[in-house]
Protein backbone atom coordinates (compact mmCIF):
# COMPACT_ATOMS: atom_id res chain seq x y z
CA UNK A 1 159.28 191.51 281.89
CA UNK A 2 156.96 193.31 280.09
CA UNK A 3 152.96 193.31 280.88
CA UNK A 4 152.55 191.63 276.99
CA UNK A 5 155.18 188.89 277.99
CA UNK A 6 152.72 188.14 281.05
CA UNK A 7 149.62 187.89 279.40
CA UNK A 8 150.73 185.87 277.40
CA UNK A 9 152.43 183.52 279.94
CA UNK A 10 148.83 183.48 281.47
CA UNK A 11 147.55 182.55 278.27
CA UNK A 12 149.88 179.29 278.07
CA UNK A 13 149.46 178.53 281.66
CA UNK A 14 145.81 178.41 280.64
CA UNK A 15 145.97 175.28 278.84
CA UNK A 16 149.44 173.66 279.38
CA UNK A 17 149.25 171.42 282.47
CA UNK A 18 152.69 171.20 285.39
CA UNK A 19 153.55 167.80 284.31
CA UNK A 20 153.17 165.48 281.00
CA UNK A 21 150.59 162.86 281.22
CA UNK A 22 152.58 159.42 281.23
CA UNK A 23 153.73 158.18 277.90
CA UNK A 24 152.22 155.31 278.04
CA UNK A 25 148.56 156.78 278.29
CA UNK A 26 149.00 158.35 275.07
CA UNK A 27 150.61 154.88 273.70
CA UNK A 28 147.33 153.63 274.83
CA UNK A 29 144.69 156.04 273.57
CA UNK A 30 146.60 155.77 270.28
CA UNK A 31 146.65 152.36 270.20
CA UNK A 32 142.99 151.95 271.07
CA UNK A 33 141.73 155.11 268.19
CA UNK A 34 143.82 152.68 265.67
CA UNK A 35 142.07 149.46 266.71
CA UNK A 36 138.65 150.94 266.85
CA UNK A 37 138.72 152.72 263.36
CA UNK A 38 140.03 149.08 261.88
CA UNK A 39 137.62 147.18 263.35
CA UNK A 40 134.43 149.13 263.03
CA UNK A 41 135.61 150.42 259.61
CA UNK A 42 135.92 146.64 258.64
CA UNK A 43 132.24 145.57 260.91
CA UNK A 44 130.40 148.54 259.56
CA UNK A 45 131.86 149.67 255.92
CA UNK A 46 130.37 152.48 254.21
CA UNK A 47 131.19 155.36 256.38
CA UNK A 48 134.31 156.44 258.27
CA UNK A 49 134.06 154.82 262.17
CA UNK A 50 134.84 158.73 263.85
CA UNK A 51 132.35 157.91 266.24
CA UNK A 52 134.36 154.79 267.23
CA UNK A 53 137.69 156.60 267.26
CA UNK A 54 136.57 159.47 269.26
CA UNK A 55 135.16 156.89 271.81
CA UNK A 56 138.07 155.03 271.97
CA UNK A 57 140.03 157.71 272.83
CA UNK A 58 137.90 159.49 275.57
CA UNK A 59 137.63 156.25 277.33
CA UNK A 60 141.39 155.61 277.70
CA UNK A 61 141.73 157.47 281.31
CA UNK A 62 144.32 157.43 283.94
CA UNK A 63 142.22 154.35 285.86
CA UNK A 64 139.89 151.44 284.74
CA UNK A 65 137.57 152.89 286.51
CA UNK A 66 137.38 156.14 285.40
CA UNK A 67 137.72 154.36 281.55
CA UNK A 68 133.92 152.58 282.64
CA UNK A 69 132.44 155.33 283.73
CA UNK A 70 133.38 157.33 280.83
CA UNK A 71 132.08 154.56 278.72
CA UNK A 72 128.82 154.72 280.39
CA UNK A 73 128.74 158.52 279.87
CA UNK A 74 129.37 158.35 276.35
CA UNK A 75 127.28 155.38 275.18
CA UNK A 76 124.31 157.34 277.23
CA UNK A 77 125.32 160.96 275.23
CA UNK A 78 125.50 158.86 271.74
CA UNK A 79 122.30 157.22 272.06
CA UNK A 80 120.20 160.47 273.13
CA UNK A 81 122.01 162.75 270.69
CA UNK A 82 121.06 159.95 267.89
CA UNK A 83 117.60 160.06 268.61
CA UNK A 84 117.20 163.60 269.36
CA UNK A 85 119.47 164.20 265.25
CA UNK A 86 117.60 161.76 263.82
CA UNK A 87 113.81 162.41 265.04
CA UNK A 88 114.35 165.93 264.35
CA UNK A 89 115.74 165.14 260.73
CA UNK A 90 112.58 162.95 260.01
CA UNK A 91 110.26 165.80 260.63
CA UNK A 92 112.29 169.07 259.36
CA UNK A 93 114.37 167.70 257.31
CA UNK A 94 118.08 168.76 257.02
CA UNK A 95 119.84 172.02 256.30
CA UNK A 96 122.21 174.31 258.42
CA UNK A 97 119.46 175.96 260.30
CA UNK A 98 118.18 172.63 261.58
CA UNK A 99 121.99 171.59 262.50
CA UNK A 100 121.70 174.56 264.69
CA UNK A 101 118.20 173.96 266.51
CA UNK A 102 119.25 170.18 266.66
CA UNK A 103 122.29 171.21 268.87
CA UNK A 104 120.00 173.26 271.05
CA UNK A 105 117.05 170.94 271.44
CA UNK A 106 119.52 168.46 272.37
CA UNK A 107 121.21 170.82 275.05
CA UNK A 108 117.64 170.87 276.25
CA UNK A 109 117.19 167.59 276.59
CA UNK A 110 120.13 166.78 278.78
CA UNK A 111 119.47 169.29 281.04
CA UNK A 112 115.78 168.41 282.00
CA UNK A 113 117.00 164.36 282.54
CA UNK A 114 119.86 166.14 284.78
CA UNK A 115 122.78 164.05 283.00
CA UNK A 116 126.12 164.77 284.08
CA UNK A 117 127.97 167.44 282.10
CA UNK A 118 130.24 165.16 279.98
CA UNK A 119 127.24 163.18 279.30
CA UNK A 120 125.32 166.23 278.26
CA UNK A 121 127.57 167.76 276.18
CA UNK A 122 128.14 164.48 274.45
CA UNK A 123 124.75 164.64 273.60
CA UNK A 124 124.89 167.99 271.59
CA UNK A 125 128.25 166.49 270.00
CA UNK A 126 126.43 163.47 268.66
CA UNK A 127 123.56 165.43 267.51
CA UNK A 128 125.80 167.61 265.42
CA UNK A 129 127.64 164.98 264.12
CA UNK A 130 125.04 162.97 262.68
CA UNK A 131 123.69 165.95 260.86
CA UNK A 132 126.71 166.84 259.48
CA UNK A 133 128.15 163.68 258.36
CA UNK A 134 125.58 161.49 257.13
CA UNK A 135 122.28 160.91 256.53
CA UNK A 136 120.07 160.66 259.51
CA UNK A 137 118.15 157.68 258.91
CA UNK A 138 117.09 155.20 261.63
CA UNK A 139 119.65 152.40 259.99
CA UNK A 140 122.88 155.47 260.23
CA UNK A 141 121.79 156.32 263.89
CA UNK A 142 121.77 152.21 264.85
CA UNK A 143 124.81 152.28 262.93
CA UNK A 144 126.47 155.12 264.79
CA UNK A 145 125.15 153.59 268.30
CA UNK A 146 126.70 150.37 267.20
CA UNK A 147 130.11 151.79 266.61
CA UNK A 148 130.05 154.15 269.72
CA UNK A 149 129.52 151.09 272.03
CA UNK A 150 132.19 149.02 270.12
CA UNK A 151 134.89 151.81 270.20
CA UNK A 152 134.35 152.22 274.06
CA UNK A 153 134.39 149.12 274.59
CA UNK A 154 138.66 148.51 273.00
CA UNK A 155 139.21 152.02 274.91
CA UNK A 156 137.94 150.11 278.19
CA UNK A 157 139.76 146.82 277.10
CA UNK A 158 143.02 148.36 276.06
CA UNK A 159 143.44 150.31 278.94
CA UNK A 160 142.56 147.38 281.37
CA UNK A 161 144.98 144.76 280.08
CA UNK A 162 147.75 146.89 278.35
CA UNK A 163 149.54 147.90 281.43
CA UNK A 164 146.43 148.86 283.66
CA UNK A 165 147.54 152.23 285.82
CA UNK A 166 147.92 151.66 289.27
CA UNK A 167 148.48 154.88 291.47
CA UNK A 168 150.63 153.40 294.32
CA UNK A 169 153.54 154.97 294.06
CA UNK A 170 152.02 158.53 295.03
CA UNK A 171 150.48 156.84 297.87
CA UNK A 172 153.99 155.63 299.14
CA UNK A 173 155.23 158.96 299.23
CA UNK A 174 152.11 161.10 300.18
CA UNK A 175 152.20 158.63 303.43
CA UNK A 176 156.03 159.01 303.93
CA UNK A 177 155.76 162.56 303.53
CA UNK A 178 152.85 162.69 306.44
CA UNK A 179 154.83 160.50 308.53
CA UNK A 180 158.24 162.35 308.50
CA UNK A 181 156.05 165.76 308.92
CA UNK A 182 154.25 163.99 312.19
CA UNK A 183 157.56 163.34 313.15
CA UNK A 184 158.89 166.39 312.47
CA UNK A 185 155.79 168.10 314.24
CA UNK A 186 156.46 166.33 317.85
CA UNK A 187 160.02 167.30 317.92
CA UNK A 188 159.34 170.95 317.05
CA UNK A 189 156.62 171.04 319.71
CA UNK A 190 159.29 169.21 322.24
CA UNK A 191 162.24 171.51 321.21
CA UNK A 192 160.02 174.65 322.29
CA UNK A 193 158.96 172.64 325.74
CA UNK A 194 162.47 172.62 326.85
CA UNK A 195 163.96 175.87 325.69
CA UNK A 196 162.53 179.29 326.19
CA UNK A 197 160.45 181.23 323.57
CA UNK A 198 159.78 184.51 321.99
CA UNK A 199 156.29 185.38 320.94
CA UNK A 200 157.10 184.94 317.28
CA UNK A 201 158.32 181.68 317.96
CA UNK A 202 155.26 180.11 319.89
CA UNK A 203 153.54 181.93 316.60
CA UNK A 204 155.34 180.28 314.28
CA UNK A 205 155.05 176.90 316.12
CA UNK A 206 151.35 177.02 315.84
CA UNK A 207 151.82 177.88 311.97
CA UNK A 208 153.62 174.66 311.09
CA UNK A 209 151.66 172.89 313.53
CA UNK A 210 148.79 173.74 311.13
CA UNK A 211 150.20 173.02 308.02
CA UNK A 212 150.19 169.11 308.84
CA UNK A 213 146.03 169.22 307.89
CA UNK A 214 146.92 169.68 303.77
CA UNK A 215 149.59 167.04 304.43
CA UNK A 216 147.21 164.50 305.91
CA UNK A 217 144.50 165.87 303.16
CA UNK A 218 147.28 164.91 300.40
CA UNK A 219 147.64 161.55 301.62
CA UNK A 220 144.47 160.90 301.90
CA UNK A 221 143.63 161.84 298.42
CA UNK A 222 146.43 160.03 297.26
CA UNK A 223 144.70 156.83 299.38
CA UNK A 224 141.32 157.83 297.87
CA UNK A 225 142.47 158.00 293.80
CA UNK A 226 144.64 154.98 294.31
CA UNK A 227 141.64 152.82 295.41
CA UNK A 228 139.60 154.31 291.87
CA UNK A 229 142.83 153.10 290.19
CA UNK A 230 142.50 149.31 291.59
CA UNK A 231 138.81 149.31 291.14
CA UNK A 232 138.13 146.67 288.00
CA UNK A 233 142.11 146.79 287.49
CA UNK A 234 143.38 142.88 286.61
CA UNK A 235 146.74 144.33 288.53
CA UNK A 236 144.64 145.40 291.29
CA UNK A 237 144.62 142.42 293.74
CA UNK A 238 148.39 142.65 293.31
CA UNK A 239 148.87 146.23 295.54
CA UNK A 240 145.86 146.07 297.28
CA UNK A 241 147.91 144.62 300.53
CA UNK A 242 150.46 147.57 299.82
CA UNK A 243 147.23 149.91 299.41
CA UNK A 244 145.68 148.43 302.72
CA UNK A 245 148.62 148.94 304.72
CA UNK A 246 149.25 152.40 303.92
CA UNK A 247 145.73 153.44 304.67
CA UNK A 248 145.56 152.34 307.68
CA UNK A 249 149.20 154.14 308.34
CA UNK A 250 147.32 157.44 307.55
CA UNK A 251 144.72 155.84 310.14
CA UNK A 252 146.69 156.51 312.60
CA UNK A 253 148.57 159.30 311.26
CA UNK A 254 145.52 161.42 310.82
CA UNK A 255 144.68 161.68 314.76
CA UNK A 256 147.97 162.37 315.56
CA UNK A 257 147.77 165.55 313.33
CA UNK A 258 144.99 166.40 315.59
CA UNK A 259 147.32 165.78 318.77
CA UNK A 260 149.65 167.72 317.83
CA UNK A 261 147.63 170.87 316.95
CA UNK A 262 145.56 170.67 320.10
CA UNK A 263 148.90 170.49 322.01
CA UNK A 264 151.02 173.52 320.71
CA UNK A 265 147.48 175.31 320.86
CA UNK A 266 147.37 174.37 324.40
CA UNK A 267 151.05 175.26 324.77
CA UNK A 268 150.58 178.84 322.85
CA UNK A 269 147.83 179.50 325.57
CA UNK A 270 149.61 178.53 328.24
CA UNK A 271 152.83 179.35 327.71
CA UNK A 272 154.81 181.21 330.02
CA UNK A 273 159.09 181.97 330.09
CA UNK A 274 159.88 179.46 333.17
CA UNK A 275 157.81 176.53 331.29
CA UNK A 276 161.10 174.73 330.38
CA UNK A 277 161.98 174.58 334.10
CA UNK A 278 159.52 172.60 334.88
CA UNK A 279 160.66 168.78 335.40
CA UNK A 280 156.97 167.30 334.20
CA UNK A 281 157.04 169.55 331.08
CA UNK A 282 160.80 168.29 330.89
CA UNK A 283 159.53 164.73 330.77
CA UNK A 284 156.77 165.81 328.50
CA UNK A 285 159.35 166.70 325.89
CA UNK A 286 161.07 163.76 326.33
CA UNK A 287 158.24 161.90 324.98
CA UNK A 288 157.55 163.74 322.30
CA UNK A 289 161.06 162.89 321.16
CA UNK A 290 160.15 159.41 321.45
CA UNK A 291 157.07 159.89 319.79
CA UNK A 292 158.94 161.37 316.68
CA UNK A 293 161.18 158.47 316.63
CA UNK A 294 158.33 155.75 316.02
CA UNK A 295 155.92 157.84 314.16
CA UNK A 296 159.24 158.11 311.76
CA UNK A 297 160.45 154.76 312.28
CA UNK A 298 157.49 153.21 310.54
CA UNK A 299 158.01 155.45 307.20
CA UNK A 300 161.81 154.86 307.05
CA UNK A 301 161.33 150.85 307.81
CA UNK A 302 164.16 151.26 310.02
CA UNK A 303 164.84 147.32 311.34
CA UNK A 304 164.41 148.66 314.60
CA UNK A 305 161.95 146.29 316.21
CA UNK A 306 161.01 147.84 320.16
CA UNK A 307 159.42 151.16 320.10
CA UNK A 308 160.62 153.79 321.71
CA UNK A 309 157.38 154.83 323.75
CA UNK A 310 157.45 151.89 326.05
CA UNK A 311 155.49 152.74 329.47
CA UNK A 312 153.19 155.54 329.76
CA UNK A 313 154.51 159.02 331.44
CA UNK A 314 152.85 159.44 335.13
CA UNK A 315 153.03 162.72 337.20
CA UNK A 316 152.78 162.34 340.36
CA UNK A 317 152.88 165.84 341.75
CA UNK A 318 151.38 168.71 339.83
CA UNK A 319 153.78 171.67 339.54
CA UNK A 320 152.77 175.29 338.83
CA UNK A 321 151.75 174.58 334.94
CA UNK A 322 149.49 171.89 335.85
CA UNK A 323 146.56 172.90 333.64
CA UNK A 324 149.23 172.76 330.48
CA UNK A 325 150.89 169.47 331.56
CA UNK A 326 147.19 167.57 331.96
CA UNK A 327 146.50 168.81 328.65
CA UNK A 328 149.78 167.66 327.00
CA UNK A 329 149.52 164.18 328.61
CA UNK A 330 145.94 163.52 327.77
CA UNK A 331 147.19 164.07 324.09
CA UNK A 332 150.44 162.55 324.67
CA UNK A 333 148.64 159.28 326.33
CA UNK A 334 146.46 159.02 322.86
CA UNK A 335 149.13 159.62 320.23
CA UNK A 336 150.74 156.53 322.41
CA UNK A 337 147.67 154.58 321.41
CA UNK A 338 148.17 155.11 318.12
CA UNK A 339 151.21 154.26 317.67
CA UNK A 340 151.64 151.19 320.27
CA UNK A 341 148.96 149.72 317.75
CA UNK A 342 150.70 150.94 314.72
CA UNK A 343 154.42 149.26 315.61
């Protein structure tokens, strides 16, 4: 492939996202624009409602939430870039050159009251705007205010009640996902208790072991932006039981990923080529095993109902890798915890 064919692969990839938005956010905004520029046009006649349809269509966001806060942002923007367009227009009067300063001042203005940067560059939009499409009177800038509040306000109100976005379905698989890879982590670490290792293998054990912390960190953002998703949703109250549930799956979940990387690290350190000869680490492995099975057992809703970890492993006599097995049952003994109270 040549190096133009790349650059300009880079150049898509620069403003092309992995995945289409969902078909029915675009139904939405659309919907929303349409309503706002009919209903302003027809409140406020006289000049065309683009200040309504623009609003409408920024506030129609992947959550309710998001959709108020956005509306917040932009009524805020509107209102100071109003002022700052029309006080300016009052004293200077208007002309290109004052369209220009206007866009600065107001640039200004949002940084020294430290408004977010949507809000601020809403400001210098508004500013522009009113300059350049009407006259900047006091009665156009209440006008424009008017219809900016209106048109978030169906953005907000479309996206609530026309099939309000819930993001549960991520959540249900971000939590499988971590559950299965839990799993998957205790049976690695018993595997390489009961069979002998090579250096790149205890190596490689400590690699995966460490890849469970973006897992957890997935499913925990996945807990995190479904909760924005439910907040002011009507459909909210309807998953929030699903929602509660699988956070407090990732509860316990999330100190089991600890566990386990504190174990194989122990077991890297300590590791030595008669290990899997030893009957405690033998029993050790055992439990990981069982382990595995209930920290899967929960994701897969097996009907299963007695969990496999049933009594507590006890060592009587300490054999020659004593300092590894204490370490590996003090772990073992709280993953247990965990998932006793999970099942």
């Amino acid at each position: 492939m040549s190096r133009d064919s790349l650059t300009a692969m880079g150049v898509l990839s620069a403003f092309r996202t992995t995945r289409r938005p969902p078909l029915i956010q675009t139904a939405k905004a659309t919907i929303a624009m349409i309503a706002a520029w009919l209903i302003v046009g027809w409140l406020i006649p006289g000049q065309l409602p683009v200040f309504a349809a623009i609003a409408a269509i920024l506030v129609v966001l992947p959550s309710v939430n998001q959709s108020f806060g956005r509306a917040v942002e932009r009524s805020i923007g509107v209102v100071l870039g109003v002022l700052v367009a029309t006080g300016i227009a009052l004293l200077f009067g208007q002309n290109r050159w004052i369209i220009l300063v206007t866009i600065v001042v107001a640039m200004i203005v949002s940084w020294v009251l430290k408004v977010t940067t949507t809000t601020s560059n809403q400001v210098a939009i508004s500013a522009m705007l009113v300059l350049a499409l009407g006259s900047a009177s006091p009665q156009y800038a209440l006008d424009r205010v008017i219809e900016t509040v209106i048109g978030v306000m169906i953005g907000c109100a479309v996206n609530a009640l026309v099939v309000a976005p819930v993001a549960i379905a991520p959540v249900v698989q971000a939590v499988a996902q971590l559950g299965n890879a839990v799993a998957d982590g205790l049976e690695r670490l018993a595997i390489g208790l009961e069979h002998p290792q090579s250096g790149a293998d205890v190596d490689a054990l400590m690699a995966a072991a460490r890849e469970l912390r973006p897992i957890r960190d997935a499913a925990e953002r996945a807990i995190h932006e479904c909760e924005e998703s439910l907040t002011f949703n009507p459909r909210g109250s309807a998953h929030r039981p699903q929602l509660d549930a699988m956070t407090g799956l990732v509860g316990h979940y999330s100190p089991i990923v600890t566990q386990i990387i504190g174990m194989t690290r122990a077991y890297r350190d300590h590791y030595d080529s008669a290990l899997h000869t030893d009957a405690a680490v033998a029993a050790i492995a055992e439990q990981l095993r069982r382990a595995a099975n209930d920290a899967r057992r929960v994701v897969t809703s097996t009907t299963e109902v007695r969990p496999a970890l049933t009594a507590p492993l006890v060592i009587i006599t300490p054999g020659p890798h004593w300092i590894l097995v204490g370490a590996l049952l003090e772990d073992l003994r709280r993953i247990r915890l965990e998932l006793l109270d999970e099942v």
